[in-house]
PDB file of N, CA and C in Angstrom:
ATOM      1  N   UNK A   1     -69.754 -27.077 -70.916  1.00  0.00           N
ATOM      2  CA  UNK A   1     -69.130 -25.768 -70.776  1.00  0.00           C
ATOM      3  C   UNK A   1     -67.840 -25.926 -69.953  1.00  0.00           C
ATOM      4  N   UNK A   2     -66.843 -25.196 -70.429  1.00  0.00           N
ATOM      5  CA  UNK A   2     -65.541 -25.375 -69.622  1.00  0.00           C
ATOM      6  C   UNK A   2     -65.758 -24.280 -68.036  1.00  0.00           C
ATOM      7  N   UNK A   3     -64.661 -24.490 -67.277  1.00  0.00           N
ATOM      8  CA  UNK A   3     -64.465 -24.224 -66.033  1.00  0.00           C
ATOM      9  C   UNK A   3     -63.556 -22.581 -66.224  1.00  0.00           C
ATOM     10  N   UNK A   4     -64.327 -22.216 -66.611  1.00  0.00           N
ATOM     11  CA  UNK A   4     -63.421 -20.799 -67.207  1.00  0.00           C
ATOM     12  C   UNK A   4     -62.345 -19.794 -65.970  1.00  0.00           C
ATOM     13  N   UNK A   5     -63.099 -19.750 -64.270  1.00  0.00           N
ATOM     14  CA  UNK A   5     -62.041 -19.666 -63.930  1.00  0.00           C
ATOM     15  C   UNK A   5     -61.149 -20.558 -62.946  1.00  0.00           C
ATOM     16  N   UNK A   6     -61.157 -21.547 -63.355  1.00  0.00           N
ATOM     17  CA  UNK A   6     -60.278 -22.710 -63.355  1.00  0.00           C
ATOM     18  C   UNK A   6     -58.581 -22.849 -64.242  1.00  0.00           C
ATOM     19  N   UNK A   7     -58.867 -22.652 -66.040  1.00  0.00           N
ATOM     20  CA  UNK A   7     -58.629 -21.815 -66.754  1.00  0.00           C
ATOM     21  C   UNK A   7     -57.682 -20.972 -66.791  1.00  0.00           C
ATOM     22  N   UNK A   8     -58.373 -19.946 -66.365  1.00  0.00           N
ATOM     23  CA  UNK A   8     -57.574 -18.333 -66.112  1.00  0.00           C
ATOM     24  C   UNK A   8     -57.045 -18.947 -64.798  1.00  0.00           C
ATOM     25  N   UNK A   9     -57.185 -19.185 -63.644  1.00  0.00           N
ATOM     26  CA  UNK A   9     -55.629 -19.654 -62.461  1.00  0.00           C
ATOM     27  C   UNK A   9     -54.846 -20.388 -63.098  1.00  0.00           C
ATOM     28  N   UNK A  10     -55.394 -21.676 -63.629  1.00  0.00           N
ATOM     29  CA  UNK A  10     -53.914 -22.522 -64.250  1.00  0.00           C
ATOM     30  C   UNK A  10     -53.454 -21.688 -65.029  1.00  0.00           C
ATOM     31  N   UNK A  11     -53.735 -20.805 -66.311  1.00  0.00           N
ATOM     32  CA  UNK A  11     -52.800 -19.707 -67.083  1.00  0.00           C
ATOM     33  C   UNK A  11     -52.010 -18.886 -66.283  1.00  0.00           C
ATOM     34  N   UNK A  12     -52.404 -18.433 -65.271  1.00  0.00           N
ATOM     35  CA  UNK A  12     -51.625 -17.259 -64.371  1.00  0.00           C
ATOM     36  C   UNK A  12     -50.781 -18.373 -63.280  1.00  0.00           C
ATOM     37  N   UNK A  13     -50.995 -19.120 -62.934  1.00  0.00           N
ATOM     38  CA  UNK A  13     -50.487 -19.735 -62.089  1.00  0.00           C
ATOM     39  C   UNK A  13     -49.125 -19.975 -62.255  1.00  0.00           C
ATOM     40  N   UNK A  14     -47.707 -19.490 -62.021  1.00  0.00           N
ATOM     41  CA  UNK A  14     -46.382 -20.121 -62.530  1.00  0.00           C
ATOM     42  C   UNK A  14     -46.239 -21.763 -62.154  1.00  0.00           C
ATOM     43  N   UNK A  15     -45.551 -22.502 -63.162  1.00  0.00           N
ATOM     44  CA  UNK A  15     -45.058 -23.502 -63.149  1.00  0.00           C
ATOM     45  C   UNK A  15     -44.479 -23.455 -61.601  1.00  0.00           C
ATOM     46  N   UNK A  16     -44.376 -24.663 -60.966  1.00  0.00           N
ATOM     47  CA  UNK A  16     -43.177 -25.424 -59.905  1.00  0.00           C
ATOM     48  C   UNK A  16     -42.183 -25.465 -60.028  1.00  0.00           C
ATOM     49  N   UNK A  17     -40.887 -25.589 -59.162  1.00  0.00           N
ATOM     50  CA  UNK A  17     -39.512 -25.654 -59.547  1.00  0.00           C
ATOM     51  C   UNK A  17     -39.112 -26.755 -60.329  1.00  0.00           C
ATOM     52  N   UNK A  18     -38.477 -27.345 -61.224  1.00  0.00           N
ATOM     53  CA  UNK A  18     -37.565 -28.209 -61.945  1.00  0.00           C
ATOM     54  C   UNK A  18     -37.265 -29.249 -60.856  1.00  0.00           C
ATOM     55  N   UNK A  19     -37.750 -30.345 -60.073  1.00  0.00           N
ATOM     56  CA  UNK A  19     -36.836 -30.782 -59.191  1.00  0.00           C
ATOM     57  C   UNK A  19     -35.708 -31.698 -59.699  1.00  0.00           C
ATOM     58  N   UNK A  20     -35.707 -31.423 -61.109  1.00  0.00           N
ATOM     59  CA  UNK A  20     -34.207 -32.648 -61.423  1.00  0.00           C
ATOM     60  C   UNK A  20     -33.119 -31.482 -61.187  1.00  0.00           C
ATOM     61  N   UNK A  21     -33.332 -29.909 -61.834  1.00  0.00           N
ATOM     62  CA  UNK A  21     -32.900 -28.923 -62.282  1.00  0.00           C
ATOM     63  C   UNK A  21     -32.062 -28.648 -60.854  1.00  0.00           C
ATOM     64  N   UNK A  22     -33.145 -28.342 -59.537  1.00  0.00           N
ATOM     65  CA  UNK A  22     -33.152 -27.930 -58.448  1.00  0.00           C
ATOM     66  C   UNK A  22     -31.505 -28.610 -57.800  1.00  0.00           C
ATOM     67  N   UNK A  23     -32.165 -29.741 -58.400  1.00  0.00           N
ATOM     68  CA  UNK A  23     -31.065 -30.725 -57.697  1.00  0.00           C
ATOM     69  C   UNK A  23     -29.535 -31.070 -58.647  1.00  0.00           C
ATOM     70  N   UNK A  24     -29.714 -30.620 -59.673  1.00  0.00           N
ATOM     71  CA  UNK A  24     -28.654 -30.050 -60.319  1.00  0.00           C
ATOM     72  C   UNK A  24     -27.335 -29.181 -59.967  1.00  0.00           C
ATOM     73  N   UNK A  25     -28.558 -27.774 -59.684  1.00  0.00           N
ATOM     74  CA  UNK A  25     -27.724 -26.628 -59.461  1.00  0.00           C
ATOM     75  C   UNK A  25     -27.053 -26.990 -57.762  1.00  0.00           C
ATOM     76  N   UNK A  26     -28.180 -27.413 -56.957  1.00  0.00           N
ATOM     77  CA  UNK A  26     -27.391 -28.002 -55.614  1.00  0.00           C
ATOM     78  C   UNK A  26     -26.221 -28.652 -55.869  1.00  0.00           C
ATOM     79  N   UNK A  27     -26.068 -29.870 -56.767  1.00  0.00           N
ATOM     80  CA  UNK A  27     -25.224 -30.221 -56.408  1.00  0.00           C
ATOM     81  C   UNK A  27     -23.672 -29.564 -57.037  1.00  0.00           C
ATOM     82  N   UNK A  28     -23.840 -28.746 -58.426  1.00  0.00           N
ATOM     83  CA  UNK A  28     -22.872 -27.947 -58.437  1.00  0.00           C
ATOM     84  C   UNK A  28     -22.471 -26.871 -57.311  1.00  0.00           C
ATOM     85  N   UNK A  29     -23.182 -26.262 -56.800  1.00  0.00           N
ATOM     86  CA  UNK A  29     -22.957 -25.470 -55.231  1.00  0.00           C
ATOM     87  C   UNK A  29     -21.891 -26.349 -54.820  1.00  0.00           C
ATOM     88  N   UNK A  30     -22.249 -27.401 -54.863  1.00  0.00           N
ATOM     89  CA  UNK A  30     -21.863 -28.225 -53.176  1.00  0.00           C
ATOM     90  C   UNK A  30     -20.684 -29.003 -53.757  1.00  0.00           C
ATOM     91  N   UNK A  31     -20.484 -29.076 -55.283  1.00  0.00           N
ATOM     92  CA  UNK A  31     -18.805 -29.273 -55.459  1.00  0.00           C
ATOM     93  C   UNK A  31     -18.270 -28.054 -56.020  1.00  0.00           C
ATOM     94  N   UNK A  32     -18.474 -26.880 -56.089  1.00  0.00           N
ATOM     95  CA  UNK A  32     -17.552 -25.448 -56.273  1.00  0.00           C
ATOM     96  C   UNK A  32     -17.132 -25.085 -54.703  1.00  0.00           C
ATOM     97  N   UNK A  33     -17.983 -25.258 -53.453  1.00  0.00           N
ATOM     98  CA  UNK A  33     -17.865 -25.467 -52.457  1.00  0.00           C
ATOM     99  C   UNK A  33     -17.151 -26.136 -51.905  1.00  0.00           C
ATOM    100  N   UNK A  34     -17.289 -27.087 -52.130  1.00  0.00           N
ATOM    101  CA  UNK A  34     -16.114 -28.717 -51.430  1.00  0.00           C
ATOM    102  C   UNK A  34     -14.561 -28.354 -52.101  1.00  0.00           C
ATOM    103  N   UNK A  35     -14.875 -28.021 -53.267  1.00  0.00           N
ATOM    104  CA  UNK A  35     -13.387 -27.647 -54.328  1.00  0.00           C
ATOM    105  C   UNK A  35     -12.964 -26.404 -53.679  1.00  0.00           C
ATOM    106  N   UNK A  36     -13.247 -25.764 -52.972  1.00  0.00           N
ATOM    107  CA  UNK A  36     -13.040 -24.406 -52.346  1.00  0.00           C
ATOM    108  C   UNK A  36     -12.745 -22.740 -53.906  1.00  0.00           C
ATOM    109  N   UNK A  37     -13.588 -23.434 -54.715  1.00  0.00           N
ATOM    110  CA  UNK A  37     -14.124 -22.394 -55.173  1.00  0.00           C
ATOM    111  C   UNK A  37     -14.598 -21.397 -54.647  1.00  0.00           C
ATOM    112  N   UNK A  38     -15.554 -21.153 -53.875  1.00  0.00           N
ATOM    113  CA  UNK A  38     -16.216 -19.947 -53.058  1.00  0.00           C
ATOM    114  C   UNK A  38     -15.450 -19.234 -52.329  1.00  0.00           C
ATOM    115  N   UNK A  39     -14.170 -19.614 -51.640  1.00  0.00           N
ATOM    116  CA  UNK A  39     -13.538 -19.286 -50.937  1.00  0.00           C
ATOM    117  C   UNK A  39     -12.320 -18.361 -51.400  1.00  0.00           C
ATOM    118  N   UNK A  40     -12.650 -17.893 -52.663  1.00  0.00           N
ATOM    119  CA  UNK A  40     -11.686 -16.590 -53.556  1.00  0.00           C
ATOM    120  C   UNK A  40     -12.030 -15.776 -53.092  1.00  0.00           C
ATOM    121  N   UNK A  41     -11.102 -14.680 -52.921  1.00  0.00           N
ATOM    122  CA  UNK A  41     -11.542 -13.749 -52.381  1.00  0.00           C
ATOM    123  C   UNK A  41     -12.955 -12.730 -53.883  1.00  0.00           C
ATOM    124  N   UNK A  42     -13.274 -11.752 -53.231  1.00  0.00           N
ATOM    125  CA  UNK A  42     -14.168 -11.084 -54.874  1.00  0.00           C
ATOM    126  C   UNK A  42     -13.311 -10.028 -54.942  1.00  0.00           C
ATOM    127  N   UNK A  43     -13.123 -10.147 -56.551  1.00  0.00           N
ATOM    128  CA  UNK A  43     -12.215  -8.978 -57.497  1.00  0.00           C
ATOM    129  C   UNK A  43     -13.027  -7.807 -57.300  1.00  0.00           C
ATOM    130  N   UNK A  44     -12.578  -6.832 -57.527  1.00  0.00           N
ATOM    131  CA  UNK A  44     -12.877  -5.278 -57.325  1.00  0.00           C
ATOM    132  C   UNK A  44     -13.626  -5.329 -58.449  1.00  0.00           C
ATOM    133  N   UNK A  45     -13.598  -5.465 -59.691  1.00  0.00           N
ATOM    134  CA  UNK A  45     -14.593  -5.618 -60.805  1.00  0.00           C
ATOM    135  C   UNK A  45     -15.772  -6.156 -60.640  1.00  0.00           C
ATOM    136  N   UNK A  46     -15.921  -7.366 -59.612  1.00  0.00           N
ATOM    137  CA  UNK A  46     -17.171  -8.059 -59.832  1.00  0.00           C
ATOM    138  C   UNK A  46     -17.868  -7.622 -58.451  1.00  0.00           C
ATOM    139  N   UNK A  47     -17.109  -6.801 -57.556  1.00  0.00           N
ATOM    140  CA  UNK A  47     -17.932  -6.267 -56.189  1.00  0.00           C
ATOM    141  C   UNK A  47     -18.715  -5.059 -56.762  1.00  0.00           C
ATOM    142  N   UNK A  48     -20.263  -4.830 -56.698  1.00  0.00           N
ATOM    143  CA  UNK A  48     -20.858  -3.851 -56.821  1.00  0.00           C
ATOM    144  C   UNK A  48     -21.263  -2.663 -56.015  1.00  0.00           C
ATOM    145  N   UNK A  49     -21.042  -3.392 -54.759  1.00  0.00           N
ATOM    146  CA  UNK A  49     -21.081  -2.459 -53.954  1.00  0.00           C
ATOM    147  C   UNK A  49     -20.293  -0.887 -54.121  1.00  0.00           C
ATOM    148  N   UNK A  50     -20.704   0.381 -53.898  1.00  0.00           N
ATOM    149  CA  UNK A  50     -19.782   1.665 -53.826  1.00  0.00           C
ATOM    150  C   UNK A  50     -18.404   1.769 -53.057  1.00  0.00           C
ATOM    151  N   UNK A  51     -17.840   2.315 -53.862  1.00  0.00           N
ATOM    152  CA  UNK A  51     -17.050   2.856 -53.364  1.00  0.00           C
ATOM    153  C   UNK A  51     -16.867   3.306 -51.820  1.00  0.00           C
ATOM    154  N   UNK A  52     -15.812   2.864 -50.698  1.00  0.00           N
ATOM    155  CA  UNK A  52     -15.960   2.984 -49.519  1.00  0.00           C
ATOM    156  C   UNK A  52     -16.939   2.040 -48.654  1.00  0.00           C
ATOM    157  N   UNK A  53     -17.923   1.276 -49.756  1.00  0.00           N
ATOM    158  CA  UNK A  53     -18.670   0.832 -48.702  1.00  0.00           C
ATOM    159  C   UNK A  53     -18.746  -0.913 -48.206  1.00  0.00           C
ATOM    160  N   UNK A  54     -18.185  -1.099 -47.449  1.00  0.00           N
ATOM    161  CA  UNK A  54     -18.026  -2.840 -47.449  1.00  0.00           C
ATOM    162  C   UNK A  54     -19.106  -3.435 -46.033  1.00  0.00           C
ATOM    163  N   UNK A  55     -19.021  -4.666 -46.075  1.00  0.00           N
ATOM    164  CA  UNK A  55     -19.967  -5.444 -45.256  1.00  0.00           C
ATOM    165  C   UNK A  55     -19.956  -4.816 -44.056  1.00  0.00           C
ATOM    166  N   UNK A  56     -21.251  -5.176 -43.970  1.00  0.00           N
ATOM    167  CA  UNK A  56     -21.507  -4.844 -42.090  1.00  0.00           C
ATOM    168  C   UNK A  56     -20.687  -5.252 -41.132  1.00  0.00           C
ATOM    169  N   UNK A  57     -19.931  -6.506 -41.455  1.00  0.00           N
ATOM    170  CA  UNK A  57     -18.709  -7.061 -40.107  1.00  0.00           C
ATOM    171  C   UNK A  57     -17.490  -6.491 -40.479  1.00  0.00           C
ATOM    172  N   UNK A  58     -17.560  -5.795 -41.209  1.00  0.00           N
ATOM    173  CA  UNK A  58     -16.138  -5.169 -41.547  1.00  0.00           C
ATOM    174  C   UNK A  58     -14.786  -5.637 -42.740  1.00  0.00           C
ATOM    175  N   UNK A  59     -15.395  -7.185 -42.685  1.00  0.00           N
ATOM    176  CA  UNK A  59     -15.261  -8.021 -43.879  1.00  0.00           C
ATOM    177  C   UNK A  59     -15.127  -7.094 -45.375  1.00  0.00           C
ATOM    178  N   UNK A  60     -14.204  -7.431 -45.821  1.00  0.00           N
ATOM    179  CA  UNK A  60     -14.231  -6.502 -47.598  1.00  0.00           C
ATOM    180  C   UNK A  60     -14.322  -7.668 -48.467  1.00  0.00           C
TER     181      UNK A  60
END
């Protein structure tokens, strides 16, 4: 007889992270970063925030 709820946890259970994947996306971070990609300012189109309302340090 199978281990039925053994089973049903491994079905519900999500998969683990990708660690080749993981370490993928790190290392694109860390050359859009180094390239000073990140360091654009954000276009008014891609800020979602409302109208009037910007970061807590005063930062826009």
């Amino acid at each position: 007889m199978t281990d039925l709820p053994r089973l049903l946890a491994d079905a519900l259970t999500p998969p683990g992270p990708d660690a080749a994947a993981e370490a993928e996306a790190l290392a694109a971070f860390r050359d859009a970063r180094d390239s000073g990609a990140l360091d654009a300012p954000t276009r008014r189109c891609d800020d979602w925030r409302r109208e009037g309302e910007g970061l807590r340090d005063g930062v826009s």
